[in-house]
C-alpha atoms as a PDB file:
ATOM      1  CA  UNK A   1     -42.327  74.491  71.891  1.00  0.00           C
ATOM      2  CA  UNK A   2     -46.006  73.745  71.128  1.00  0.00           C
ATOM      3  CA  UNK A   3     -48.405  75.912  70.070  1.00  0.00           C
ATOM      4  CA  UNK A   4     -50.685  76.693  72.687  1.00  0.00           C
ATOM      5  CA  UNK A   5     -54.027  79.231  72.386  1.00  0.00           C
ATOM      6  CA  UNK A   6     -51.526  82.457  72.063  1.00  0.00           C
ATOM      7  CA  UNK A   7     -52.101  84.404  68.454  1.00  0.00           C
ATOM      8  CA  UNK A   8     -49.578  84.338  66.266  1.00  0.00           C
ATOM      9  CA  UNK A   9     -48.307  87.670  67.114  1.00  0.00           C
ATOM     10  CA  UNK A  10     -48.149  86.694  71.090  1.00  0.00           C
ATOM     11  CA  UNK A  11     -46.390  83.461  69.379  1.00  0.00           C
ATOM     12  CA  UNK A  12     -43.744  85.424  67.852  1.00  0.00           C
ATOM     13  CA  UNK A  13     -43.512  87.058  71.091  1.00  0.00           C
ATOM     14  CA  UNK A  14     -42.801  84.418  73.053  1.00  0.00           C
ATOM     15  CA  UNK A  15     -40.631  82.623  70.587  1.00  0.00           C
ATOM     16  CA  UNK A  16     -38.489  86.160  70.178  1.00  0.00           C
ATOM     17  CA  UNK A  17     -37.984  86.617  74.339  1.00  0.00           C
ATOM     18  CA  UNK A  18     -37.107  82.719  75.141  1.00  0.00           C
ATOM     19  CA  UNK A  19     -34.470  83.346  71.610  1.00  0.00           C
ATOM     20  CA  UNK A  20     -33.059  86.509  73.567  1.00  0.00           C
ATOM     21  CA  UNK A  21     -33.602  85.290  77.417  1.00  0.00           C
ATOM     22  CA  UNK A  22     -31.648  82.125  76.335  1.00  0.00           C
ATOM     23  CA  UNK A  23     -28.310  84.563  74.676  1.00  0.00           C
ATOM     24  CA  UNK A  24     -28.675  87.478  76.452  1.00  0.00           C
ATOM     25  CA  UNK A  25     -30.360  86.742  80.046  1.00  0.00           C
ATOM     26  CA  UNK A  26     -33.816  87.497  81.615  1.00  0.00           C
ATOM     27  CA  UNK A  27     -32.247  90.534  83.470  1.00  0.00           C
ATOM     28  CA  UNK A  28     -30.345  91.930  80.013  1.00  0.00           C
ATOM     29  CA  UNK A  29     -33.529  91.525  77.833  1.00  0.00           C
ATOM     30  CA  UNK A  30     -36.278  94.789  77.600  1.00  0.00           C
ATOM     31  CA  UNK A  31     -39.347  94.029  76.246  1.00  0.00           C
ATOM     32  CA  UNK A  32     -38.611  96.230  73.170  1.00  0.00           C
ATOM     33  CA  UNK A  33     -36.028  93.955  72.331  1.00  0.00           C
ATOM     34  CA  UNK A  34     -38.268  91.342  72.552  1.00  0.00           C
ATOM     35  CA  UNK A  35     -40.827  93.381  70.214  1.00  0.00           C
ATOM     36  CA  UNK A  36     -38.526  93.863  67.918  1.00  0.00           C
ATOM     37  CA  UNK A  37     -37.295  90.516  67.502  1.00  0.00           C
ATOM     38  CA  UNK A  38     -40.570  89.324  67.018  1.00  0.00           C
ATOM     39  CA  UNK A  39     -41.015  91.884  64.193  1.00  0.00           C
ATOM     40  CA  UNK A  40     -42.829  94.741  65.993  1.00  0.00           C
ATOM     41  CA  UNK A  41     -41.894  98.210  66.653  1.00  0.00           C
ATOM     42  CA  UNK A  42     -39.456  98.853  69.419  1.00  0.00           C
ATOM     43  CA  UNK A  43     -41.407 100.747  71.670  1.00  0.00           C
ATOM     44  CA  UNK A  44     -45.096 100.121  70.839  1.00  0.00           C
ATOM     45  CA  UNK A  45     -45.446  98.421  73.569  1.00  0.00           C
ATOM     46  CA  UNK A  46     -47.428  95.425  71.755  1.00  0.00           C
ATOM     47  CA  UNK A  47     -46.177  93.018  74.328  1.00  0.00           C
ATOM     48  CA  UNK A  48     -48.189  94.311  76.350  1.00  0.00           C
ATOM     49  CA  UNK A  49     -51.061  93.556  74.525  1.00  0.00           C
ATOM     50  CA  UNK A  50     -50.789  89.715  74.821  1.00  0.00           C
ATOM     51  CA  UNK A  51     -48.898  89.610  77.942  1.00  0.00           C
ATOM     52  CA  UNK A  52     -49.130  91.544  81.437  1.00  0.00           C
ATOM     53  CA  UNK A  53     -45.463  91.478  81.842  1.00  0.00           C
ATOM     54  CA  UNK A  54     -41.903  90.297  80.950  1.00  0.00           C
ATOM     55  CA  UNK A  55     -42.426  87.737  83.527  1.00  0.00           C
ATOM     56  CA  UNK A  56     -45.465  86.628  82.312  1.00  0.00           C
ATOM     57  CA  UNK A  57     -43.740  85.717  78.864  1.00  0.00           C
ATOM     58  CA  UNK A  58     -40.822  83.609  80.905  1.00  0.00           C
ATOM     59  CA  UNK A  59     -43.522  82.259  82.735  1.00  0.00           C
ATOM     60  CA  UNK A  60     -45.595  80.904  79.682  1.00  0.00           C
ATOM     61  CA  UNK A  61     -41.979  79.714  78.395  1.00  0.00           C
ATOM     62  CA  UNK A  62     -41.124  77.995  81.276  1.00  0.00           C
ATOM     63  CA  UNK A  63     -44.607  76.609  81.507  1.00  0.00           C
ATOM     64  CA  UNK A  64     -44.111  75.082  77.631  1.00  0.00           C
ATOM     65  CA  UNK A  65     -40.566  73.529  78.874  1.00  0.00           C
ATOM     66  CA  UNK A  66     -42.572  71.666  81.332  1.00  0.00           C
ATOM     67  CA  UNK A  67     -45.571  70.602  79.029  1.00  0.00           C
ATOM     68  CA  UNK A  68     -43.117  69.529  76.143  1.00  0.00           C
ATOM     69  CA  UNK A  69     -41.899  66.676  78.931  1.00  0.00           C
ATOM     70  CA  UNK A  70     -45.252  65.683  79.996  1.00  0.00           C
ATOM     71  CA  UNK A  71     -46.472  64.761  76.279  1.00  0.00           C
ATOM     72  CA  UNK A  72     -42.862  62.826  75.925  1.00  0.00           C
ATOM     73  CA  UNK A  73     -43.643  60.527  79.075  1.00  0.00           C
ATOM     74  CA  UNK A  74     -47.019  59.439  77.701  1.00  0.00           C
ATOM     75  CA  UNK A  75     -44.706  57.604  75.744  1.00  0.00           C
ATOM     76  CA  UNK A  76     -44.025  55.117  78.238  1.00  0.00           C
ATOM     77  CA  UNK A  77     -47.476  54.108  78.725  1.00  0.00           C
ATOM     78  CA  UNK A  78     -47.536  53.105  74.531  1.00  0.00           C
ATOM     79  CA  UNK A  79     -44.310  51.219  74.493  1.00  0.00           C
ATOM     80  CA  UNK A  80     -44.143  47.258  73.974  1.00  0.00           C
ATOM     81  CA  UNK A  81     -44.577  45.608  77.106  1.00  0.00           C
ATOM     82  CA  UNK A  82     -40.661  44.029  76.762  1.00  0.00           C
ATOM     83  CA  UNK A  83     -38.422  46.637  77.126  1.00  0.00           C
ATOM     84  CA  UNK A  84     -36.428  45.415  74.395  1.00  0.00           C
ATOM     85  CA  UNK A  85     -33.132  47.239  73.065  1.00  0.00           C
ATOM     86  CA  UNK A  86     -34.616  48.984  70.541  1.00  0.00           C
ATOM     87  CA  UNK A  87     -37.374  50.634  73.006  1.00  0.00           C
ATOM     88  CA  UNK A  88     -34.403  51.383  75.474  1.00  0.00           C
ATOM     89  CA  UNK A  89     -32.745  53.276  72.543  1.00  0.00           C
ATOM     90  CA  UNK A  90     -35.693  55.236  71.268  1.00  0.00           C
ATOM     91  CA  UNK A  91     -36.209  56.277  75.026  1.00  0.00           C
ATOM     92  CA  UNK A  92     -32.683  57.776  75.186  1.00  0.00           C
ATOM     93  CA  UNK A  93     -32.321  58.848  71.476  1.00  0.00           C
ATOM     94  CA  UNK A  94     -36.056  60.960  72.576  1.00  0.00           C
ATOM     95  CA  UNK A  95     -34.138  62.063  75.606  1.00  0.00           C
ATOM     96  CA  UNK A  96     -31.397  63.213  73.327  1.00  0.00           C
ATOM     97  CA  UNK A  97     -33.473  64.989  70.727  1.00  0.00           C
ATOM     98  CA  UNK A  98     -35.573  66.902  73.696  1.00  0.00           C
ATOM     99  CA  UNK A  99     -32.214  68.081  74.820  1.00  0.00           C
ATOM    100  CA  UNK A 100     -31.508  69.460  71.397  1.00  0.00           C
ATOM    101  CA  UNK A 101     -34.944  71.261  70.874  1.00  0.00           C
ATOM    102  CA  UNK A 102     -35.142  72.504  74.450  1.00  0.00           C
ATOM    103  CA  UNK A 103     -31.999  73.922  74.069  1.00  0.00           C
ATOM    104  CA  UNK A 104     -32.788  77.834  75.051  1.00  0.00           C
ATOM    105  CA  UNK A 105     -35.273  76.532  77.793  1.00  0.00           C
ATOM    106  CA  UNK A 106     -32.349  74.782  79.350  1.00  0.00           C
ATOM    107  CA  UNK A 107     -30.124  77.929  79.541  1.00  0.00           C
ATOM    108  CA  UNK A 108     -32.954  79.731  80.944  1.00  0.00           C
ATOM    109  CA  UNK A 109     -33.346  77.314  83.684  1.00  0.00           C
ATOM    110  CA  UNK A 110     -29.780  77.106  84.469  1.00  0.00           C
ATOM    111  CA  UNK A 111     -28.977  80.748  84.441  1.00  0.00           C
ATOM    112  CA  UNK A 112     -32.115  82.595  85.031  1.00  0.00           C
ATOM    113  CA  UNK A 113     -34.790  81.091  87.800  1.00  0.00           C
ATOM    114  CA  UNK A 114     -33.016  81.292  90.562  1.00  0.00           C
ATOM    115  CA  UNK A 115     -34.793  84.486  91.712  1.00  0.00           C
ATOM    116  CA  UNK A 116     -38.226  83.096  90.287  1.00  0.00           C
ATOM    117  CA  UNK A 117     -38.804  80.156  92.830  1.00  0.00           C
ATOM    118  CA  UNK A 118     -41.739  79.653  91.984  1.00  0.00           C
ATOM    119  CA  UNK A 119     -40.577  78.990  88.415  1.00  0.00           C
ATOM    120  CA  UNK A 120     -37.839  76.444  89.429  1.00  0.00           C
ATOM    121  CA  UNK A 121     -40.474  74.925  91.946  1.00  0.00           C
ATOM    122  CA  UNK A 122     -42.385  73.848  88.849  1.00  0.00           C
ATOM    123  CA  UNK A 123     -39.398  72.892  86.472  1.00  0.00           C
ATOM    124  CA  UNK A 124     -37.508  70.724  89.465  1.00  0.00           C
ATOM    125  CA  UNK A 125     -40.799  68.787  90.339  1.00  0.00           C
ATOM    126  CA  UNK A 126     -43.163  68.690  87.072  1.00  0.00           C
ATOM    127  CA  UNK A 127     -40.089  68.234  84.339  1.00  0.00           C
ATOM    128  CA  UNK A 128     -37.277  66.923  86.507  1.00  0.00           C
ATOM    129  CA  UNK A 129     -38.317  64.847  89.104  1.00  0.00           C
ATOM    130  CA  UNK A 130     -41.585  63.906  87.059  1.00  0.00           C
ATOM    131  CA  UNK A 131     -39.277  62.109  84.394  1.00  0.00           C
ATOM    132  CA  UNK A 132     -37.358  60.708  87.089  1.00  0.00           C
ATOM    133  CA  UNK A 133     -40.242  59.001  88.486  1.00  0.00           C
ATOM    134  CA  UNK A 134     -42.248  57.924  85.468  1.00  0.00           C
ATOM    135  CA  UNK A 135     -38.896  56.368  83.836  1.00  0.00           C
ATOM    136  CA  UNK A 136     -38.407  54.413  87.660  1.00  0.00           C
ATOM    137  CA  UNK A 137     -42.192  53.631  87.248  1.00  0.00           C
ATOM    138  CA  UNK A 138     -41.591  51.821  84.332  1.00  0.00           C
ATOM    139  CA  UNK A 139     -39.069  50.413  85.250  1.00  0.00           C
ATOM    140  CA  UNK A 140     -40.438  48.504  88.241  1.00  0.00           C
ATOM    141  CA  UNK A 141     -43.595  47.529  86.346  1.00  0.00           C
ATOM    142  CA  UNK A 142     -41.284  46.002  84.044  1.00  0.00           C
ATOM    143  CA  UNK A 143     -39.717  43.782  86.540  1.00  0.00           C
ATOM    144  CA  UNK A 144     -42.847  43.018  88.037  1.00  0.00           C
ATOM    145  CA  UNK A 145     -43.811  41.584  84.684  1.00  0.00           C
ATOM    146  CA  UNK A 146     -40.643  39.605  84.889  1.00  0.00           C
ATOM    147  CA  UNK A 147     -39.197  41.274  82.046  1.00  0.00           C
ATOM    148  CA  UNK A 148     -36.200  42.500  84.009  1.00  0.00           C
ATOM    149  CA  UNK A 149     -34.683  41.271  86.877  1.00  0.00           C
ATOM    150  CA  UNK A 150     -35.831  43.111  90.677  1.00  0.00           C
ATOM    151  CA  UNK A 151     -33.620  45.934  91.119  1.00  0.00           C
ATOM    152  CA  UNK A 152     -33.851  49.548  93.002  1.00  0.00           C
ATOM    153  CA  UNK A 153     -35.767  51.474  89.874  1.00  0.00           C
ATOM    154  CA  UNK A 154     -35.188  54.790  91.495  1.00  0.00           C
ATOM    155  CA  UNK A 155     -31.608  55.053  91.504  1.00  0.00           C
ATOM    156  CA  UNK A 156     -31.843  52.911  87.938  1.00  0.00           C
ATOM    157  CA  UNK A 157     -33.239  55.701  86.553  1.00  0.00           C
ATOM    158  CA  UNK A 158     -31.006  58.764  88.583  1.00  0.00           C
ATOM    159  CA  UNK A 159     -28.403  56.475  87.071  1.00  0.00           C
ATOM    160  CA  UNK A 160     -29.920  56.063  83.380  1.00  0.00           C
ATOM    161  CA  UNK A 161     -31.215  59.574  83.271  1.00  0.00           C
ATOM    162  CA  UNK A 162     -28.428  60.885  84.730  1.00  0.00           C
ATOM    163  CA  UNK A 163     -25.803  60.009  82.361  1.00  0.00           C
ATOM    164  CA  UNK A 164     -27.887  61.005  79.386  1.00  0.00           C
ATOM    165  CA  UNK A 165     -28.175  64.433  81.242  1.00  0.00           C
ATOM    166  CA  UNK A 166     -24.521  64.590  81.717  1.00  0.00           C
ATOM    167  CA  UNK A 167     -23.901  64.161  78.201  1.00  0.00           C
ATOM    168  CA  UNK A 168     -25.851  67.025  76.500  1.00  0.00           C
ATOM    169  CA  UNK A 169     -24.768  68.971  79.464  1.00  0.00           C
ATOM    170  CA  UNK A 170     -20.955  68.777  78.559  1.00  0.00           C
ATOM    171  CA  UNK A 171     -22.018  69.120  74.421  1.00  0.00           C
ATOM    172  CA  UNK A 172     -23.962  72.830  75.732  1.00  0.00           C
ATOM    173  CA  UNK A 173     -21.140  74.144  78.349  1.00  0.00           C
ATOM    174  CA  UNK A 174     -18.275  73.186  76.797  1.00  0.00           C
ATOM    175  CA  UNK A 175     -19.058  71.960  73.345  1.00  0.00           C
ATOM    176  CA  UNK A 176     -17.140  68.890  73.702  1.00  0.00           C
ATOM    177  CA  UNK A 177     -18.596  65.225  74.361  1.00  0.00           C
ATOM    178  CA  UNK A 178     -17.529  62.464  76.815  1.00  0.00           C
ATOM    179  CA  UNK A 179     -14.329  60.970  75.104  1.00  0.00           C
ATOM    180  CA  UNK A 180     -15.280  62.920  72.497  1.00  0.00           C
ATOM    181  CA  UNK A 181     -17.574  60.487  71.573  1.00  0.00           C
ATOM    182  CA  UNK A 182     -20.378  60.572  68.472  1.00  0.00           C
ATOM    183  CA  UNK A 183     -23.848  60.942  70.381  1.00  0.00           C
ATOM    184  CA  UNK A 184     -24.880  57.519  68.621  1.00  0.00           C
ATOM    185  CA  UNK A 185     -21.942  55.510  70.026  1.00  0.00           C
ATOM    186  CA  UNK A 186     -22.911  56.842  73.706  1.00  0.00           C
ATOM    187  CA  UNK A 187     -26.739  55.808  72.871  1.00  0.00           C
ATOM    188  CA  UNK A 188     -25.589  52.534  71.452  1.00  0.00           C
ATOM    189  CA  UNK A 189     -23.178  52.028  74.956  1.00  0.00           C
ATOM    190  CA  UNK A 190     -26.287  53.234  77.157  1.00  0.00           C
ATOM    191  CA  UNK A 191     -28.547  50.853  75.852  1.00  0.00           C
ATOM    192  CA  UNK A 192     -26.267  48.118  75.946  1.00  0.00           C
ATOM    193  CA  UNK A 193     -25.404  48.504  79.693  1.00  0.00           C
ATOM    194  CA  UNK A 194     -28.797  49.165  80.680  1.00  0.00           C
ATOM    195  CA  UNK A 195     -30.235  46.231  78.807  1.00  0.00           C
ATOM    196  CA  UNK A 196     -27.060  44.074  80.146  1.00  0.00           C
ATOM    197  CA  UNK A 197     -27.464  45.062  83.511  1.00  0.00           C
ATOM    198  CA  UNK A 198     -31.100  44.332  83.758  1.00  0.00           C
ATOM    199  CA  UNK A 199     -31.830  41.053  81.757  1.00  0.00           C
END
C-alpha cells in the first residue's frame, strides 16, 4: 500500500492490523495484537496514539485499497493511442500483479465489510465500479478513434475485467487456476481474444 502522511510507527500499525485482519478477521483481531505485531508492547495502548480506533485503522486500509486503483487507472490516460496487443497485455498483466499485492485487502473486503457499509459503499463504487468504467471509457474512445470496431464497451469490460477477476479469485479460494493453467498462458489467451474480437 502507499505510504501516505502516517509516521512510521502508525505505518507499522496499519501494515500489522491489515497482516492480521486479512488471517485472522476484523472481529478476531484486538488492538494489542495489532501492537504487538507492529513491534509495540501488548497493552500500551500506542494504537491509540495514531489512531482513534480499530475501525479507524480498517478504515485508512480500506481507504489505501481504493487509492492503490485510482493511481493504476491514470494509466489509461498515458497509453498509446492504438490499443495494440502489447498495451492490452500490460493492462491485464497490471490487473494481475494488483491482485497479487492487494492480496490481504481483498480478503478483508470479502470477509469483513459487510457490517461496515459505509466501507463497502466506497470499495464497490470508487475501486470496483470505477475500474469498470474507466476500462469501458477507454474502450469506447478507442473505437471512436476507429481503432476498434463499435461495440457495447460496458459489458466489454464486465466481460474483460471479469474474467481476469475470476482468475485470481479461484488462485486465492482454492489455490488452483482455470485448467490449471500458468497465469501467462491465460494473459496471453485474454489478450488474444480481446484484441481478436475487437479489430
Amino acid at each position: 500500500m502507499p505510504e501516505g502522511n502516517l509516521s512510521e510507527a502508525a505505518e507499522r500499525l496499519l501494515a500489522a492490523a491489515m497482516r492480521l485482519f486479512a488471517e485472522k478477521g476484523y472481529e478476531r483481531t484486538t488492538v494489542g495484537e495489532i501492537q504487538e505485531a507492529a513491534g509495540l508492547t501488548f497493552g500500551s495502548g500506542a494504537l491509540y496514539k495514531h489512531f482513534p480506533s480499530k475501525q479507524a485503522v480498517l478504515a485508512e486500509g480500506v481507504e489505501r485499497f481504493v487509492e492503490s486503483a485510482r493511481s493504476e487507472r491514470r494509466m489509461l490516460e498515458s497509453l498509446a493511442e492504438e490499443p495494440s496487443s502489447d498495451t492490452l497485455k500490460a493492462m491485464a498483466r497490471q490487473a494481475m500483479s494488483a491482485f497479487d499485492r492487494d492480496r490481504d485487502a481483498l480478503r478483508i473486503v470479502w470477509r469483513d465489510l459487510e457490517r461496515f457499509p459505509e466501507l463497502q459503499a466506497k470499495v464497490r463504487t470508487e475501486r470496483i465500479r470505477a475500474t469498470f468504467d474507466d476500462f469501458s471509457a477507454w474502450l469506447g474512445q478507442q473505437a471512436d478513434l476507429g481503432l476498434l470496431q463499435p461495440h457495447d464497451s460496458q459489458a466489454v469490460s464486465a466481460v474483460a475485467l471479469g474474467s481476469l477477476a475470476f482468475f485470481q479469485i479461484l488462485k486465492f479460494l482454492m489455490h488452483d487456476t482455470p485448467a490449471g493453467i500458468t497465469e501467462e498462458r491465460f494473459v496471453d489467451a485474454w489478450t488474444q481474444l480481446l484484441r481478436g474480437a475487437l479489430s
